[in-house]
N, C-alpha and C. Protein backbone atom coordinates (compact mmCIF):
# COMPACT_ATOMS: atom_id res chain seq x y z
N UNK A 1 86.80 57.36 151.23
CA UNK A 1 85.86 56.27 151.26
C UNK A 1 85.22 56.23 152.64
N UNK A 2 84.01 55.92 152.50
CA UNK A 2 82.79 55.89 154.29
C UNK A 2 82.38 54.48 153.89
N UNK A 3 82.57 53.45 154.99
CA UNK A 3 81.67 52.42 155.50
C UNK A 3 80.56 52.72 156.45
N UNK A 4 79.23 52.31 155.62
CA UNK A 4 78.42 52.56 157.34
C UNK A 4 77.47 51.11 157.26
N UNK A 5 77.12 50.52 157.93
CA UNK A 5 76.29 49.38 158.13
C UNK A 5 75.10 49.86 159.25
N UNK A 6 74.52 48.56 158.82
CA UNK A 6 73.02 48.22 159.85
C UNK A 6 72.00 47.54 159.99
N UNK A 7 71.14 47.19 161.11
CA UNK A 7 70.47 46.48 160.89
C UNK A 7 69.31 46.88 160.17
N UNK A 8 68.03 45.98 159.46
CA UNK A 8 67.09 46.28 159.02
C UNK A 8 65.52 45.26 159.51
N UNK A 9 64.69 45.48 160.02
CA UNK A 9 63.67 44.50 160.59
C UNK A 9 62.72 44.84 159.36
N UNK A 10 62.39 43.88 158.20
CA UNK A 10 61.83 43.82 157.14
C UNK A 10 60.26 43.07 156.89
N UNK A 11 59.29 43.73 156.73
CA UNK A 11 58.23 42.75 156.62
C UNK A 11 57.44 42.57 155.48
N UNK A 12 56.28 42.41 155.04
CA UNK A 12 55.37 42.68 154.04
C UNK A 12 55.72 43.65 153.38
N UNK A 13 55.79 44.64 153.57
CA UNK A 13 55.63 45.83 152.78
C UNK A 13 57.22 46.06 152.37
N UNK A 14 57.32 46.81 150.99
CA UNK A 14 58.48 47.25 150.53
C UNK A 14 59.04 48.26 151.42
N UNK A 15 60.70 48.39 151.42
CA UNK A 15 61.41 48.64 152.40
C UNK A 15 62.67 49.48 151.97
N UNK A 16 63.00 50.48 151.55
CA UNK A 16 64.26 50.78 151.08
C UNK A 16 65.63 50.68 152.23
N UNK A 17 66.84 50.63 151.71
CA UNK A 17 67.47 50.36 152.60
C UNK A 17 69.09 51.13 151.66
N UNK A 18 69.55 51.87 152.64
CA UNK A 18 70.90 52.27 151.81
C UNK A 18 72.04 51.33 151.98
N UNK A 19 72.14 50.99 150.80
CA UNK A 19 73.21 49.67 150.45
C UNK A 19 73.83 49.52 149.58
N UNK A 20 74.97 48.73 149.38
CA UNK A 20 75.52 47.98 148.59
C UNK A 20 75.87 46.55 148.27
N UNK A 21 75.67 46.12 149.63
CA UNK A 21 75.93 44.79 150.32
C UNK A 21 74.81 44.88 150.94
N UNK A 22 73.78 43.23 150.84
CA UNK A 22 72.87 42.92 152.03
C UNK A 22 73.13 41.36 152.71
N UNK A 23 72.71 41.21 153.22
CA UNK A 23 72.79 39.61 153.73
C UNK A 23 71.48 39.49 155.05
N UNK A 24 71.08 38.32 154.10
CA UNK A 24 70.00 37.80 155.11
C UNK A 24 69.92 37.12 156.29
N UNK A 25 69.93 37.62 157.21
CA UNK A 25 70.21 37.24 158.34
C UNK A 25 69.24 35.98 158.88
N UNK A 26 67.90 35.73 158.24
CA UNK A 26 66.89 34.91 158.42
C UNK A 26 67.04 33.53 158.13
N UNK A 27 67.34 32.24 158.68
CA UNK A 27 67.78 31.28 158.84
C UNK A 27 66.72 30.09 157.84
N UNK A 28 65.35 30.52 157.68
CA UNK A 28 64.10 30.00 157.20
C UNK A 28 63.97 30.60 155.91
N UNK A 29 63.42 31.97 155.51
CA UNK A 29 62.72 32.78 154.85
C UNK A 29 63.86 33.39 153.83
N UNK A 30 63.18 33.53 152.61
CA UNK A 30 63.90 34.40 151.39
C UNK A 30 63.25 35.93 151.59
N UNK A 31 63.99 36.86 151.31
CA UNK A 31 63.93 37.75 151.05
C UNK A 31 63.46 38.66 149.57
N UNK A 32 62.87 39.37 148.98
CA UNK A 32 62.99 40.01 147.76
C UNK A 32 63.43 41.03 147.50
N UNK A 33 64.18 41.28 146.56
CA UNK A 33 65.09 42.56 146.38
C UNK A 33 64.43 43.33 145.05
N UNK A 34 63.84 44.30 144.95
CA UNK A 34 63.69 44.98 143.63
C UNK A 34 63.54 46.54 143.41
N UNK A 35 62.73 47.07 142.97
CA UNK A 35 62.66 48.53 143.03
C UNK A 35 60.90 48.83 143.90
N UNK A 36 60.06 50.12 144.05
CA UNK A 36 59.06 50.54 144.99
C UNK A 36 58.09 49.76 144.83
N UNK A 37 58.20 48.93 143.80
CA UNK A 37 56.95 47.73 143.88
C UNK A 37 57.11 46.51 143.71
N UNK A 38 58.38 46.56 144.57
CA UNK A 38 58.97 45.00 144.29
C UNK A 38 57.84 43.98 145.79
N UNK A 39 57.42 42.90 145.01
CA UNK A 39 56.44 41.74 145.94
C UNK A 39 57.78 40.58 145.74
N UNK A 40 56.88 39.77 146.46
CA UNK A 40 57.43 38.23 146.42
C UNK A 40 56.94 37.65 145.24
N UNK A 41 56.81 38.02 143.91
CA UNK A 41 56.13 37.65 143.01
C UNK A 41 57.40 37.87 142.07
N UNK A 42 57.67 38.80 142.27
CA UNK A 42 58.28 39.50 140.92
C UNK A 42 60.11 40.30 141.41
N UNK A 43 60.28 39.70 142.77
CA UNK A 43 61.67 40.51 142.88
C UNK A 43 62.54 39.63 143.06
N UNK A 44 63.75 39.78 143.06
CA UNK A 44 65.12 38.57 143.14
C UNK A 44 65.07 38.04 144.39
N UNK A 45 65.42 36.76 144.48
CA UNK A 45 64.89 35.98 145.81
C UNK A 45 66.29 36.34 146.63
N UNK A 46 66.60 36.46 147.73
CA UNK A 46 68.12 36.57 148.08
C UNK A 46 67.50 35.13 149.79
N UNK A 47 67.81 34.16 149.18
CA UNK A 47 67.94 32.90 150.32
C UNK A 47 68.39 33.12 151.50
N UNK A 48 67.67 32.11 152.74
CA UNK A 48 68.17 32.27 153.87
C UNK A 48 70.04 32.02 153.64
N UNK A 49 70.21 32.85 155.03
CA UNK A 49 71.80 33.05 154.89
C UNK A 49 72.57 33.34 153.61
N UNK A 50 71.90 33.80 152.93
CA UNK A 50 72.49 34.40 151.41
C UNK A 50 72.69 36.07 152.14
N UNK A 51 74.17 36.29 150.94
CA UNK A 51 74.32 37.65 151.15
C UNK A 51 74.18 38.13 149.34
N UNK A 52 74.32 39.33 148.91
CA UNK A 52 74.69 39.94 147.76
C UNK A 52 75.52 41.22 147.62
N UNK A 53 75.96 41.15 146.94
CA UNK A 53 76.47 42.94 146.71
C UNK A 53 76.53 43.92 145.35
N UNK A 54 76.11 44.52 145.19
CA UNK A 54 75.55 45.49 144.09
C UNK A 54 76.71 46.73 144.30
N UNK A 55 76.54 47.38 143.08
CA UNK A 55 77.31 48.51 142.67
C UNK A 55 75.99 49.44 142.03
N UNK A 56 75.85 50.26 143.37
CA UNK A 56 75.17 51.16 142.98
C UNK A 56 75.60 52.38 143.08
N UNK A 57 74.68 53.68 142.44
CA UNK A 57 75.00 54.82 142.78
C UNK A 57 74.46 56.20 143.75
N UNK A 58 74.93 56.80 144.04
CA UNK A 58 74.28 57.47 145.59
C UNK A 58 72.87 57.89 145.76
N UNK A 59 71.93 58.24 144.21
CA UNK A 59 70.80 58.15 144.21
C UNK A 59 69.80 56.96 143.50
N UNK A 60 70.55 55.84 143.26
CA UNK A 60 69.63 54.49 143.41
C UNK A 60 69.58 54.07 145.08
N UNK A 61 68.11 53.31 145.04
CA UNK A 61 67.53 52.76 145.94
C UNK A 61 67.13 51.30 145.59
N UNK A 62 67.41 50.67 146.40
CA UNK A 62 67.35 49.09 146.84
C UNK A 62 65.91 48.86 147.60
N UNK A 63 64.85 48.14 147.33
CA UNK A 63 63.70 47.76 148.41
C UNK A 63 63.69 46.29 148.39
N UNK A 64 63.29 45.96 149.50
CA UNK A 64 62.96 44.74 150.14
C UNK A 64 62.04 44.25 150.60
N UNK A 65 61.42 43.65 150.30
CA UNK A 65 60.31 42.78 151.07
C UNK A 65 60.48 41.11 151.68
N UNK A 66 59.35 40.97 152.35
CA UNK A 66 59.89 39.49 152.93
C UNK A 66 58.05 38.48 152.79
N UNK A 67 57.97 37.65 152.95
CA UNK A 67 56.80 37.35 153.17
C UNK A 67 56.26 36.93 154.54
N UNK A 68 56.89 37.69 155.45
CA UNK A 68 56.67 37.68 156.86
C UNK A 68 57.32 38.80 157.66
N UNK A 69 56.43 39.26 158.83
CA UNK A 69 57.08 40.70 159.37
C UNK A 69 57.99 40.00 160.23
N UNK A 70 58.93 40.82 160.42
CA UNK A 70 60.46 40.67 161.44
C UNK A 70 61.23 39.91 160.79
N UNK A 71 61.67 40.28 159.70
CA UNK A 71 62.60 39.54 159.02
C UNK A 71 63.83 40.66 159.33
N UNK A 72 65.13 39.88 159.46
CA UNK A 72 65.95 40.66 159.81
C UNK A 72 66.99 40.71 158.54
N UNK A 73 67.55 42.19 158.78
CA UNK A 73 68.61 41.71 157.27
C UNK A 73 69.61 43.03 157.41
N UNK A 74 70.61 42.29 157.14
CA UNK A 74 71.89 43.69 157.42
C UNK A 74 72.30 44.20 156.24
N UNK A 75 72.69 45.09 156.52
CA UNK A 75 73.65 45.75 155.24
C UNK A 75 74.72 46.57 155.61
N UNK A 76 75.67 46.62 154.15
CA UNK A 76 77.01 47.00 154.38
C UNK A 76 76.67 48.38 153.54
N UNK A 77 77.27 49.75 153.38
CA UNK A 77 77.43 50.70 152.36
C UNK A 77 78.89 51.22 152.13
N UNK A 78 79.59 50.94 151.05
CA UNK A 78 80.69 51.38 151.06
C UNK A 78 80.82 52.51 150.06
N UNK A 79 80.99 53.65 150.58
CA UNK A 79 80.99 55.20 149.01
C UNK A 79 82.28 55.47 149.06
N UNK A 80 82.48 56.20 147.85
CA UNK A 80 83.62 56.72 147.40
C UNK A 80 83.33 58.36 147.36
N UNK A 81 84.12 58.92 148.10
CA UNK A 81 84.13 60.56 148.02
C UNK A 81 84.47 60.81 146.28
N UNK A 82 83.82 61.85 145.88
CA UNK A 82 84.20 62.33 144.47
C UNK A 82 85.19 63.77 144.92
């Protein structure tokens, strides 16, 4: 098993991020979570100081958008060696 984390500075534009775990570090602002054309219209809201965690697999991708640039947001990745 590999843990790796990090930060992410998120703005307008969609954002991929390798994850499993995110948490919004932004005290004001929601975040959106969806796939390469995820907006603030149409992607899962993840709330200030909200975290989530997903079970994904090594070639899914996570994107993010925010409705403001410098949004900050961390993430955790935890894999399993096969």
């Amino acid at each position: 098993m590999a843990v790796s984390n990090g930060k992410v500075t998120v703005g307008t534009a969609a954002t991929v991020i390798p994850v499993s775990s995110v948490n919004n570090d932004d005290n004001t602002d929601t975040l959106f979570l969806g796939d390469a054309a995820v907006t603030s219209a149409n992607g899962l809201r993840l709330v200030k100081l909200e975290s989530l965690t997903l079970l994904m697999r090594p070639a899914d991708r996570l994107f993010v958008v925010s409705t403001k640039s410098g949004h900050s947001l961390s993430w955790l990745a935890i894999t399993k060696d096969i």
